[in-house]
PDB file of N, CA and C in Angstrom:
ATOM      1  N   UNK A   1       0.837  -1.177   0.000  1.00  0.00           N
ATOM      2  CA  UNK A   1       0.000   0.000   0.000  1.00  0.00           C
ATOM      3  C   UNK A   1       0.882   1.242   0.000  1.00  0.00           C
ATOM      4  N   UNK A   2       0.728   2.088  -0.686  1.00  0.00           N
ATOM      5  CA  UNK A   2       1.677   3.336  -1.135  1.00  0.00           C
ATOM      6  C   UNK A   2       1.043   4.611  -0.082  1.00  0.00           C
ATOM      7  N   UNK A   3       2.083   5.491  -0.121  1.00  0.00           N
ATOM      8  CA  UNK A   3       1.985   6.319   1.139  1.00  0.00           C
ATOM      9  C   UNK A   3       1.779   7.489   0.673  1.00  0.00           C
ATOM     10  N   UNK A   4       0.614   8.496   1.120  1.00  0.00           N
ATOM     11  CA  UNK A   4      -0.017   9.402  -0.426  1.00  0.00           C
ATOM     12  C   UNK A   4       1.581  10.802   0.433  1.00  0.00           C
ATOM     13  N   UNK A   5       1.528  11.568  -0.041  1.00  0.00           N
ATOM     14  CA  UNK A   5       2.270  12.715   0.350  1.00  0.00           C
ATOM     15  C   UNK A   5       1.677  13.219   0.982  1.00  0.00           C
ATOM     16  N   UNK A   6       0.330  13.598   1.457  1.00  0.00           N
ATOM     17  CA  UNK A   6      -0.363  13.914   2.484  1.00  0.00           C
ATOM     18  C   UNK A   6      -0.163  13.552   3.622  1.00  0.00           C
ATOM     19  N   UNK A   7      -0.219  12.224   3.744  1.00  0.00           N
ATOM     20  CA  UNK A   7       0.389  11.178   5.161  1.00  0.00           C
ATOM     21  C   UNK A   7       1.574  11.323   5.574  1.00  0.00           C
ATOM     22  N   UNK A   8       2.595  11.482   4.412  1.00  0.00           N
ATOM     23  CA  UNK A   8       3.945  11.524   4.769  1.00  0.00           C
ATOM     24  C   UNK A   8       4.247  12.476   5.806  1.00  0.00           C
ATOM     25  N   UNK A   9       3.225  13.983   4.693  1.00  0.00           N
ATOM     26  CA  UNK A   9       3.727  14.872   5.687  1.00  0.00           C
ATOM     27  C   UNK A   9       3.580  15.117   6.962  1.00  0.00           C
ATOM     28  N   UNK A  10       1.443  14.482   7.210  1.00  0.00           N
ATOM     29  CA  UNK A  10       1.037  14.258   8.382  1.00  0.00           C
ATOM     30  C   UNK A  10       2.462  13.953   9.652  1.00  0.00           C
ATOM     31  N   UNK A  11       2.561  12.630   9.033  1.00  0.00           N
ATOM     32  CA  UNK A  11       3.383  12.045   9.907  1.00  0.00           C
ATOM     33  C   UNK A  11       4.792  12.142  10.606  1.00  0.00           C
ATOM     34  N   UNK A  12       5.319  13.373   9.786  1.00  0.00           N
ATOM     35  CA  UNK A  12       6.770  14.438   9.629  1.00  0.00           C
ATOM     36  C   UNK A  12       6.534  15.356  10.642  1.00  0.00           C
ATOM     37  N   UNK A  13       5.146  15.815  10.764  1.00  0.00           N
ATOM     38  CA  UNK A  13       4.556  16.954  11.911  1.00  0.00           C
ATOM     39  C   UNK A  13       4.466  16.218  12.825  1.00  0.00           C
ATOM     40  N   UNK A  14       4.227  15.493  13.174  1.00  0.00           N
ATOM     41  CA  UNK A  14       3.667  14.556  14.029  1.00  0.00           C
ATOM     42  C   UNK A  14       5.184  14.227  15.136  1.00  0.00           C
ATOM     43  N   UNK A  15       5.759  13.800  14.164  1.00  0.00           N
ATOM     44  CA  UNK A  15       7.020  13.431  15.028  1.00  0.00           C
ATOM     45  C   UNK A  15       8.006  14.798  15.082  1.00  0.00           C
ATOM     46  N   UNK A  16       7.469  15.596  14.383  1.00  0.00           N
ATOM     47  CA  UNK A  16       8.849  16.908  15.360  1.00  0.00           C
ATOM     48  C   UNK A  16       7.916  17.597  15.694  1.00  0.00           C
ATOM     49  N   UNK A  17       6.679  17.545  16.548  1.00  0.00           N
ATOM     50  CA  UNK A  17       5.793  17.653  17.245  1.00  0.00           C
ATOM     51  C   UNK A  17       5.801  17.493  18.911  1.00  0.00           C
ATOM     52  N   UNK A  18       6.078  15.829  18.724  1.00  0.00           N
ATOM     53  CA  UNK A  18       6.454  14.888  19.992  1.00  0.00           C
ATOM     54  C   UNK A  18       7.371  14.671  20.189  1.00  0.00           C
ATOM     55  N   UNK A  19       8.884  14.726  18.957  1.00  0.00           N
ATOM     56  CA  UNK A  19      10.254  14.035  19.826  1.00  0.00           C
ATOM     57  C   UNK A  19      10.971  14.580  19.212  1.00  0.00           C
ATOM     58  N   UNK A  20      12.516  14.406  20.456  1.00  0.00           N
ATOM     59  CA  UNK A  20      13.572  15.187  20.040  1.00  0.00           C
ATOM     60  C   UNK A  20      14.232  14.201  19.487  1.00  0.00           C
ATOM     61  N   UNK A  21      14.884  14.864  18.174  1.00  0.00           N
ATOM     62  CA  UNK A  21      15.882  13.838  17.573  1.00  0.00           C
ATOM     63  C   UNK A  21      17.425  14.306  17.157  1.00  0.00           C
ATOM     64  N   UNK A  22      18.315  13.238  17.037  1.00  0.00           N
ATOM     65  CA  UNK A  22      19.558  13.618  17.422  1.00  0.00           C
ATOM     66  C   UNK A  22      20.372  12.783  16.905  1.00  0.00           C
ATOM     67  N   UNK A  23      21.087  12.585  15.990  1.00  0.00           N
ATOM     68  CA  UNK A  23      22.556  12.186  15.259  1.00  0.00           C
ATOM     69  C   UNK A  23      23.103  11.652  16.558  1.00  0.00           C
ATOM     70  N   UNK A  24      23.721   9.889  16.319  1.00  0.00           N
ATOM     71  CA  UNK A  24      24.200   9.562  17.447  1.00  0.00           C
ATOM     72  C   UNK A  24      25.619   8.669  16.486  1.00  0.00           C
ATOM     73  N   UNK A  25      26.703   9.123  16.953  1.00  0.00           N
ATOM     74  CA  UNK A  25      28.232   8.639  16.613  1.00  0.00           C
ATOM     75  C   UNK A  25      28.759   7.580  17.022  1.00  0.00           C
ATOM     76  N   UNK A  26      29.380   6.044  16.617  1.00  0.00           N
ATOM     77  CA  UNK A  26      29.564   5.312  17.224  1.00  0.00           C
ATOM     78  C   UNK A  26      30.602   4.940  16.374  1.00  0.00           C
ATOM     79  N   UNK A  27      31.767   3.906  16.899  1.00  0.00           N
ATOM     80  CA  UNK A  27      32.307   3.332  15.986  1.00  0.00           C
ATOM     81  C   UNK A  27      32.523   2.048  15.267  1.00  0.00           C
ATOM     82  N   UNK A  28      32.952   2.433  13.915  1.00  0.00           N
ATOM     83  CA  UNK A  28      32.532   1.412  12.784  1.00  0.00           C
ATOM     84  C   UNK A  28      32.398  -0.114  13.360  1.00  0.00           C
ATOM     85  N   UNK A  29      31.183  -0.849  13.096  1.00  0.00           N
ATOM     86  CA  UNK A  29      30.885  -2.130  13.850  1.00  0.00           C
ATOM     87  C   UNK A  29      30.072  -2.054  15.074  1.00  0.00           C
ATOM     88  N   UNK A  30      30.361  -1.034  15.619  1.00  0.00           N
ATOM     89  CA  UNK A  30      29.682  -0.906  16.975  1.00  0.00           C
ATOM     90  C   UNK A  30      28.363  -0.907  17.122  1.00  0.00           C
ATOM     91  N   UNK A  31      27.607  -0.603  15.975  1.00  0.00           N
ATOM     92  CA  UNK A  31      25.963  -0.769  15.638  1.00  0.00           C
ATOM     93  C   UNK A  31      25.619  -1.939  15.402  1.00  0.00           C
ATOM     94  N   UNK A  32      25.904  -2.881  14.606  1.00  0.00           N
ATOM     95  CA  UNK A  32      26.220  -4.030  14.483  1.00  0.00           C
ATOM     96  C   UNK A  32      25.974  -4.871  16.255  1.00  0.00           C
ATOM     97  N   UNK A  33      26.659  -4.417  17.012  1.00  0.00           N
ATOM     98  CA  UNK A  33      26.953  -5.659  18.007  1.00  0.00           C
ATOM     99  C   UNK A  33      25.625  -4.468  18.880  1.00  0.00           C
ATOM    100  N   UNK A  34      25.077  -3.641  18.811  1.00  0.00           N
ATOM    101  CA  UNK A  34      23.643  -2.591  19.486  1.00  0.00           C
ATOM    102  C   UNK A  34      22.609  -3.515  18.686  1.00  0.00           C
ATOM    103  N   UNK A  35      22.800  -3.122  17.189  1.00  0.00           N
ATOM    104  CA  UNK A  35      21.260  -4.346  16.380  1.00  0.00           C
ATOM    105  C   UNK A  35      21.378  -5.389  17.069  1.00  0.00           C
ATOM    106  N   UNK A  36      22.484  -6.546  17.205  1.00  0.00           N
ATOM    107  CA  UNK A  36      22.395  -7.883  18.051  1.00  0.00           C
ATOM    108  C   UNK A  36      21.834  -7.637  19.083  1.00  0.00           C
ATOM    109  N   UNK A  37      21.998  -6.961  19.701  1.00  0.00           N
ATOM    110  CA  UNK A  37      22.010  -6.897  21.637  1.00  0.00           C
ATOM    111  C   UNK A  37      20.419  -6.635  21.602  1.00  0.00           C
ATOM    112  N   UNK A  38      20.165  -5.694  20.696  1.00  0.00           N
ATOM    113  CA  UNK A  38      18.928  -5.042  20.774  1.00  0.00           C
ATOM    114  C   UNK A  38      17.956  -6.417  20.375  1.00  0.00           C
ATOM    115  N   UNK A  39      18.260  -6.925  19.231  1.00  0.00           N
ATOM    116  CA  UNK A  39      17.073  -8.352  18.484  1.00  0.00           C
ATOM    117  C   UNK A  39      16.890  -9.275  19.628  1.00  0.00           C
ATOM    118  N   UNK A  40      18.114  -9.477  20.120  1.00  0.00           N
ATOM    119  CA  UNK A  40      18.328 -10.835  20.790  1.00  0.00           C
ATOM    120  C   UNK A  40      16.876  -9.892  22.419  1.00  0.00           C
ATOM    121  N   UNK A  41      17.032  -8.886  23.020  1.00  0.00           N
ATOM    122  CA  UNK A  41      16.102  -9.129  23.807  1.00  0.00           C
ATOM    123  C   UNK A  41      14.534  -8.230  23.220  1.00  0.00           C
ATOM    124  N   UNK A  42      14.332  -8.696  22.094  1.00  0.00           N
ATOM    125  CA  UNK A  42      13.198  -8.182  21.635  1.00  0.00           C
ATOM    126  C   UNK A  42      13.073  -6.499  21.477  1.00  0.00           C
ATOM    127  N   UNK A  43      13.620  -6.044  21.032  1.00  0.00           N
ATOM    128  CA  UNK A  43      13.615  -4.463  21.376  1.00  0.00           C
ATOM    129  C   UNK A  43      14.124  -3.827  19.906  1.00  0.00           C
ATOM    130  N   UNK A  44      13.764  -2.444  19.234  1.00  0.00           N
ATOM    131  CA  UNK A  44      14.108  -2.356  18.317  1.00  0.00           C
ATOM    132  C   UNK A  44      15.337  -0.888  18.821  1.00  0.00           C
ATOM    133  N   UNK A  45      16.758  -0.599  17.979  1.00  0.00           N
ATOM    134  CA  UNK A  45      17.848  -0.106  18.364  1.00  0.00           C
ATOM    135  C   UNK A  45      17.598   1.020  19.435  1.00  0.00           C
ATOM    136  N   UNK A  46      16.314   1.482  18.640  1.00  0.00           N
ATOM    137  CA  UNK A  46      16.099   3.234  19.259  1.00  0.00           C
ATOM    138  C   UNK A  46      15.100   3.301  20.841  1.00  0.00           C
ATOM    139  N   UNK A  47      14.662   1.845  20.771  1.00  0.00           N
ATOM    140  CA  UNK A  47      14.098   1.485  22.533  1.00  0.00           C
ATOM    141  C   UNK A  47      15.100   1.195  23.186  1.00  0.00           C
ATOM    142  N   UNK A  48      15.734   0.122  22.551  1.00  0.00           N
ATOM    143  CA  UNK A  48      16.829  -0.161  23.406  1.00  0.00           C
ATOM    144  C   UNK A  48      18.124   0.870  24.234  1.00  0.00           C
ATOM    145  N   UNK A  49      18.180   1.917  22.941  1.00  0.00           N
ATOM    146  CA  UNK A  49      19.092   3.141  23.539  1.00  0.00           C
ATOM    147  C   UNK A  49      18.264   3.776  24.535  1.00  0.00           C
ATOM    148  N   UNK A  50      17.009   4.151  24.011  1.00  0.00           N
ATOM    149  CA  UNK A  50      16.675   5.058  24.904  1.00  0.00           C
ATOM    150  C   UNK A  50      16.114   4.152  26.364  1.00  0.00           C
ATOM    151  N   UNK A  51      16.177   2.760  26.922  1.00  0.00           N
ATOM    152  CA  UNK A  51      16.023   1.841  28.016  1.00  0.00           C
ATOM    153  C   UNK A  51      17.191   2.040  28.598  1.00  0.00           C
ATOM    154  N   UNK A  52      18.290   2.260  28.002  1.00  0.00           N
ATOM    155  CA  UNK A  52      19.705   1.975  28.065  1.00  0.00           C
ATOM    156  C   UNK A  52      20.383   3.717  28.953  1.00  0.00           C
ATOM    157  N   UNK A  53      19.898   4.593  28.085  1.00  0.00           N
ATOM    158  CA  UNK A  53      19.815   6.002  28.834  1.00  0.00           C
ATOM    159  C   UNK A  53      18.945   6.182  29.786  1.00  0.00           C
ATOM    160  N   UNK A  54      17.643   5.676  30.305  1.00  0.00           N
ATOM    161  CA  UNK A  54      16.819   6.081  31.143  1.00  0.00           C
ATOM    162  C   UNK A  54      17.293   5.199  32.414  1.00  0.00           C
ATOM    163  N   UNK A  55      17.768   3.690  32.429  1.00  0.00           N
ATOM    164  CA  UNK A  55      18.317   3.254  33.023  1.00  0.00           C
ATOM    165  C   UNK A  55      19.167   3.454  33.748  1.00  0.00           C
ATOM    166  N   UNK A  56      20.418   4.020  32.972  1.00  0.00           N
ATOM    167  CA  UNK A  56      21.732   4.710  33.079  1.00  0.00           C
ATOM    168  C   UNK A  56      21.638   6.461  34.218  1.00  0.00           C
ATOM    169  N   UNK A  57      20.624   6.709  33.737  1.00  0.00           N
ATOM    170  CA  UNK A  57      20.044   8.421  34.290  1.00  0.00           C
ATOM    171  C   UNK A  57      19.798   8.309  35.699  1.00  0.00           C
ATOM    172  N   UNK A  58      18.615   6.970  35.606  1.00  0.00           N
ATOM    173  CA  UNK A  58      18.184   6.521  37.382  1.00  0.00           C
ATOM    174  C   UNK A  58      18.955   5.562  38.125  1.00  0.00           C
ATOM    175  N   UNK A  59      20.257   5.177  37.360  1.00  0.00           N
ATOM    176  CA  UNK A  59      21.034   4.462  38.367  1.00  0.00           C
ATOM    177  C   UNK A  59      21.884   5.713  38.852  1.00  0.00           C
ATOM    178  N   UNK A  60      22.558   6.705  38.098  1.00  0.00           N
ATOM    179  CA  UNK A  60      22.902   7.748  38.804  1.00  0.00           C
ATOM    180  C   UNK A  60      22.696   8.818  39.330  1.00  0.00           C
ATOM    181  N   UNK A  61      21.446   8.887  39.469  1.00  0.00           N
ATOM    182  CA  UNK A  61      20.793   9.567  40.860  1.00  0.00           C
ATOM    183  C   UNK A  61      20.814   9.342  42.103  1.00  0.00           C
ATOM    184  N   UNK A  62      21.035   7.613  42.848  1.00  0.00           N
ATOM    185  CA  UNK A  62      21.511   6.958  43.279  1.00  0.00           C
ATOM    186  C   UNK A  62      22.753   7.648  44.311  1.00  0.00           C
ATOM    187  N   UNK A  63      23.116   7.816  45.174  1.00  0.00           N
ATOM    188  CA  UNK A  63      24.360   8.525  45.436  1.00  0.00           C
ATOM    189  C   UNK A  63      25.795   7.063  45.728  1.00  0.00           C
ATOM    190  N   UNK A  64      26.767   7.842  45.585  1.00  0.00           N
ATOM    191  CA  UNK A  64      27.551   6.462  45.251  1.00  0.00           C
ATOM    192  C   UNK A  64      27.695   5.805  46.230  1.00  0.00           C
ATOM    193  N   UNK A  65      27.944   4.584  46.452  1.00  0.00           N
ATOM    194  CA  UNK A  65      28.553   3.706  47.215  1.00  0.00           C
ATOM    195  C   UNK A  65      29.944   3.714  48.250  1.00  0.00           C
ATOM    196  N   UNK A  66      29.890   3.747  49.216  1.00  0.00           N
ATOM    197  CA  UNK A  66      31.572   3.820  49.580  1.00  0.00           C
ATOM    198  C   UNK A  66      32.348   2.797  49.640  1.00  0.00           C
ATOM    199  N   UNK A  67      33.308   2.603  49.802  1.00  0.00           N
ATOM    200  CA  UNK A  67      33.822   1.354  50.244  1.00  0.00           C
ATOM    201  C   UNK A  67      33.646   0.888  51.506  1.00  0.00           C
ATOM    202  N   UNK A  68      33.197  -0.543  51.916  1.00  0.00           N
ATOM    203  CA  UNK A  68      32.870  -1.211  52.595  1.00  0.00           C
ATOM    204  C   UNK A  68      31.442  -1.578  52.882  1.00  0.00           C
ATOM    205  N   UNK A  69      30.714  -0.037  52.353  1.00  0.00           N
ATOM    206  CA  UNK A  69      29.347   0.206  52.568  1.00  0.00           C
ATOM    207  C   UNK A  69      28.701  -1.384  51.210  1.00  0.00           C
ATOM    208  N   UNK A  70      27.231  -1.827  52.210  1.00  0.00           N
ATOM    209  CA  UNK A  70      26.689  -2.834  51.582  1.00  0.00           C
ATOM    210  C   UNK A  70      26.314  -2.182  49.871  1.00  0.00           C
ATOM    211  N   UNK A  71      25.793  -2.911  49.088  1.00  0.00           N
ATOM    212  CA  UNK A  71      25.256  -2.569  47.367  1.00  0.00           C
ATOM    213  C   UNK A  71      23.931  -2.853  48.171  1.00  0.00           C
ATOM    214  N   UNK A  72      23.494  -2.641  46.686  1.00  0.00           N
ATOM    215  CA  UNK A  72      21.383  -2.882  46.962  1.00  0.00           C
ATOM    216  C   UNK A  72      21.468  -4.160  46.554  1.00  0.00           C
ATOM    217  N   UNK A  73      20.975  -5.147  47.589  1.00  0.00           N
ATOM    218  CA  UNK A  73      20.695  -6.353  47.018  1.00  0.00           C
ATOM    219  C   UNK A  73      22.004  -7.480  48.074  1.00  0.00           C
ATOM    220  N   UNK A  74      22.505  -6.708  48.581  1.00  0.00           N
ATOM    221  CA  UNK A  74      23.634  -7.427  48.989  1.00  0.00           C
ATOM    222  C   UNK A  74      23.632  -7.033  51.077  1.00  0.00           C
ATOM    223  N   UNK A  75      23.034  -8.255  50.958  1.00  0.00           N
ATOM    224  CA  UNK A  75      22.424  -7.920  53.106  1.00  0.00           C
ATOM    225  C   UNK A  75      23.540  -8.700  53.670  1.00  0.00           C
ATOM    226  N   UNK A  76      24.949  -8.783  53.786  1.00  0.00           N
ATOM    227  CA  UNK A  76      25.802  -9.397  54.681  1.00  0.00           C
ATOM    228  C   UNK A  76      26.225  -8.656  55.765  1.00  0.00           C
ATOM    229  N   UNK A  77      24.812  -8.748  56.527  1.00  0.00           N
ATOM    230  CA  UNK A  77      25.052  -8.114  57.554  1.00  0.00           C
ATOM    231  C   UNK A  77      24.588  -9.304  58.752  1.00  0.00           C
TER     232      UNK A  77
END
């Protein structure tokens, strides 16, 4: 089914409407082993990054750890 130019454009507004988008640099191959990582747990590249940043954001909010001090998940007390 062919996509009239009407829709296209619809759909052009639509998304720089709702999201920010952004040129992301990696090196050669390195997308490659992101597509794997990404297929293998069901996820397509641009969920997976952005799971991967939101993840990354709320683990370091977190304040750090000291040494000796227990991790989350770890009761040897």
């Amino acid at each position: 089914m062919a996509i009239s130019k009407a829709q296209q454009k619809a759909v052009t507004k639509y998304v720089k409407n709702r999201y920010d988008r952004f040129g992301l640099t990696m090196p050669k191959g390195h997308l490659e082993e992101v597509k794997a990582h990404a297929e293998a747990h069901s996820e397509s590249v641009n969920g997976f990054i952005n799971r991967a940043i939101s993840e990354t954001m709320e683990r370091d909010k977190k304040p750090p750890v000291g040494p000796g001090e227990p991790t989350e998940g770890n009761n040897d007390e």
